[in-house]
Protein backbone atom coordinates (compact mmCIF):
# COMPACT_ATOMS: atom_id res chain seq x y z
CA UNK A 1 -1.43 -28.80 19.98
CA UNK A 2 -3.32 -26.80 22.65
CA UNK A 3 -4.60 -28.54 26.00
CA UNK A 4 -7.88 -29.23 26.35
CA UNK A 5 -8.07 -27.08 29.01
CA UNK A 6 -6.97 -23.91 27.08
CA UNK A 7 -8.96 -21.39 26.21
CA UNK A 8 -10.26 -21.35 23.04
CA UNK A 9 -11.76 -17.86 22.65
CA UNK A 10 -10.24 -14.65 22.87
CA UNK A 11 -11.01 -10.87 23.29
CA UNK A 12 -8.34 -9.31 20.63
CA UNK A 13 -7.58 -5.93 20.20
CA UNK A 14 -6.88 -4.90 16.48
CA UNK A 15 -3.69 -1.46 16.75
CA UNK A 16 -3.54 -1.21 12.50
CA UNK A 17 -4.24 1.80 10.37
CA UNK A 18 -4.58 0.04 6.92
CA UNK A 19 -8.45 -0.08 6.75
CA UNK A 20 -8.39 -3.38 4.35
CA UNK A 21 -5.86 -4.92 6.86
CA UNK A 22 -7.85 -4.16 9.94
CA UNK A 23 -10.63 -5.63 7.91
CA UNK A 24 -9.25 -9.03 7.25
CA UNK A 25 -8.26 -9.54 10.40
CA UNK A 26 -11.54 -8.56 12.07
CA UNK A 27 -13.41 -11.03 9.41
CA UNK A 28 -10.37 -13.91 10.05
CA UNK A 29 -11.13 -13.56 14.28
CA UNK A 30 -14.52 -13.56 14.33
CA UNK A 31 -14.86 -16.38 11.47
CA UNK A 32 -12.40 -18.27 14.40
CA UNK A 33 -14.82 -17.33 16.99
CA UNK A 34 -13.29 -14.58 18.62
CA UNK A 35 -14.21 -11.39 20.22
CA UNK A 36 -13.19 -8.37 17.90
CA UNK A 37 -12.74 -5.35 20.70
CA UNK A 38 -11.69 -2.86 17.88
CA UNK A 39 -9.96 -1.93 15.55
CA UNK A 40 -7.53 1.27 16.87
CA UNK A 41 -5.42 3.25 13.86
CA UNK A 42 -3.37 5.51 16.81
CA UNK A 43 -2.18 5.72 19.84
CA UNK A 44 -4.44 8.34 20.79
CA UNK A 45 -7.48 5.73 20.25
CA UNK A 46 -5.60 2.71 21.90
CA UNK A 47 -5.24 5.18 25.19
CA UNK A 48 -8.79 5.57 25.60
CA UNK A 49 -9.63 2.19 25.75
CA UNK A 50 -11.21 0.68 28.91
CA UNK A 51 -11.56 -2.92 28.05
CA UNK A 52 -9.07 -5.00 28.57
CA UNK A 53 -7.96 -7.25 25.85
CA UNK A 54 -6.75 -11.43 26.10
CA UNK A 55 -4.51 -10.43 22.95
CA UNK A 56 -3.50 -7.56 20.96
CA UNK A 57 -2.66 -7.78 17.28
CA UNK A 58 -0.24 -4.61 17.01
CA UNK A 59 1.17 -3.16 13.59
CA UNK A 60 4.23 -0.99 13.72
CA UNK A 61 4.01 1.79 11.83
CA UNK A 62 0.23 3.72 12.57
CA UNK A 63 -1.39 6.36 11.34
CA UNK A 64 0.30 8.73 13.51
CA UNK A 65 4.07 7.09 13.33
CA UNK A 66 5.93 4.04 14.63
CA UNK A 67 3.91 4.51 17.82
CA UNK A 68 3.49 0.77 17.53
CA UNK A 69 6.17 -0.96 19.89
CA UNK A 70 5.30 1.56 22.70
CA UNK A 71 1.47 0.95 22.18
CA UNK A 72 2.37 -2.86 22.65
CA UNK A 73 4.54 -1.45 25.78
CA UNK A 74 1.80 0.03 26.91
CA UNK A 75 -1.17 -2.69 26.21
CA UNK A 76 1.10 -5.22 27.65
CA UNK A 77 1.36 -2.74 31.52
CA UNK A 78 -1.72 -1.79 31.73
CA UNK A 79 -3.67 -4.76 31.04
CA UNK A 80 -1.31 -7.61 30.43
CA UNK A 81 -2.59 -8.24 27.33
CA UNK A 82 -0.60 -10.47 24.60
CA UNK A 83 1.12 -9.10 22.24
CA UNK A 84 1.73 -10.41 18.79
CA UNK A 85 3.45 -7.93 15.91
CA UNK A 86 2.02 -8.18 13.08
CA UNK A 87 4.00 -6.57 10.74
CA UNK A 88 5.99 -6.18 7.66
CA UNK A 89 9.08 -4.61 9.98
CA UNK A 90 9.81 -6.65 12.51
CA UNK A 91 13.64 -4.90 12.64
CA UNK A 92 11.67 -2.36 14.11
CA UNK A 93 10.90 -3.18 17.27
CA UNK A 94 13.51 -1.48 19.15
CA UNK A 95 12.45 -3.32 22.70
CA UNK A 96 9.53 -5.68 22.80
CA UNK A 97 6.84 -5.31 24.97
CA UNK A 98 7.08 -7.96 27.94
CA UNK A 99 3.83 -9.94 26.79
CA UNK A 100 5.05 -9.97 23.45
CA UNK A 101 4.74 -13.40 22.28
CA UNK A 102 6.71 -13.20 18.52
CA UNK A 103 5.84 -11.69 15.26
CA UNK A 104 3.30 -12.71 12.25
CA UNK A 105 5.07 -11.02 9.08
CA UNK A 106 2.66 -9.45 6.80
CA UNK A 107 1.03 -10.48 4.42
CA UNK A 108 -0.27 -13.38 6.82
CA UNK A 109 -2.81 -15.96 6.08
CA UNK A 110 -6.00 -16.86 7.74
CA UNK A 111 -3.80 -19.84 9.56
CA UNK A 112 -1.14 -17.87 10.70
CA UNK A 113 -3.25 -15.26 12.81
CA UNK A 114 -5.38 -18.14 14.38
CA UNK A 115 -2.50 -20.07 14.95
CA UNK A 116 -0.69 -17.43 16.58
CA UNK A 117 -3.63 -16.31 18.68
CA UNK A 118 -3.69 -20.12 19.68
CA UNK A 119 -0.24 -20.06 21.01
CA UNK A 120 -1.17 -17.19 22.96
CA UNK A 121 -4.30 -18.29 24.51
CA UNK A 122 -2.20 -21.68 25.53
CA UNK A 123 -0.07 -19.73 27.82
CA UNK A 124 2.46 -22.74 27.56
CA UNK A 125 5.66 -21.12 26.20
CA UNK A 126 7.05 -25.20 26.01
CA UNK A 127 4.45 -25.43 23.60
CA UNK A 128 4.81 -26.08 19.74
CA UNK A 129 5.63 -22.72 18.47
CA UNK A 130 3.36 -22.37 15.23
CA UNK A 131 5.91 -21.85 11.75
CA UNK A 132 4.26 -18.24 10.99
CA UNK A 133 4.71 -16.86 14.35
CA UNK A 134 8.00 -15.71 14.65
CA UNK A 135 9.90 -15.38 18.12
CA UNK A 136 11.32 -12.04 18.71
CA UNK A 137 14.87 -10.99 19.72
CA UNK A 138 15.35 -9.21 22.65
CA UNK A 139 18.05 -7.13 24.18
């Protein structure tokens, strides 16, 4: 359950190369009334970006490598954005990025993203952990 007092909308941040991917989460946000900020397939794009995101949906493995733990690093610095992996690798997040809130294995479902983005938004880490988002492991 999320307080009333939580916010309920989000500016997310989309870091996945898989065009059809990207899509469904785009359409999956916005259908849960959410601000899409982009939809970033590289490190190179996610370093140019000015806005600063509420939450950051971040793949591993992007078009130009597995850039994707140190764009979550770097996301979660210079903006203190949340950070949920979604991903079909979690193993491969070698050191989570200190906003990172747990992992959504792909393939998700429409439930599981809004869920997770839920959690995040409730900023109550006592709060009831949703099944799909998984917590990560760190060093």
């Amino acid at each position: 359950m999320i307080p009333n007092s939580a916010k309920s909308f989000a500016k997310v941040l989309i870091v996945e190369d898989e065009f059809l991917v990207a899509l469904q989460l785009e359409d999956i946000l916005s259908d849960g009334g959410h601000a899409v900020l982009g939809t970033f397939p590289d490190a190179a794009s996610v370093a140019a970006l000015g806005e600063a995101p509420d939450v950051a949906l971040v793949d591993l493995n992007l078009r130009d490598g597995l850039t994707g733990p140190a764009v979550a690093r770097d996301l979660a610095v210079r903006f203190g954005a949340r950070v949920i992996y979604v991903t079909a690798n979690p193993g491969q997040i070698d050191s989570p990025a200190p906003t990172a809130i747990g992992v959504v294995q792909k393939p998700f479902s429409r439930q599981a993203i809004l869920a997770a983005i839920a959690y995040a938004l409730a900023d109550s880490p006592d709060g009831e952990r949703p099944v799909e988002l998984e917590p990560l492991v760190r060093a």
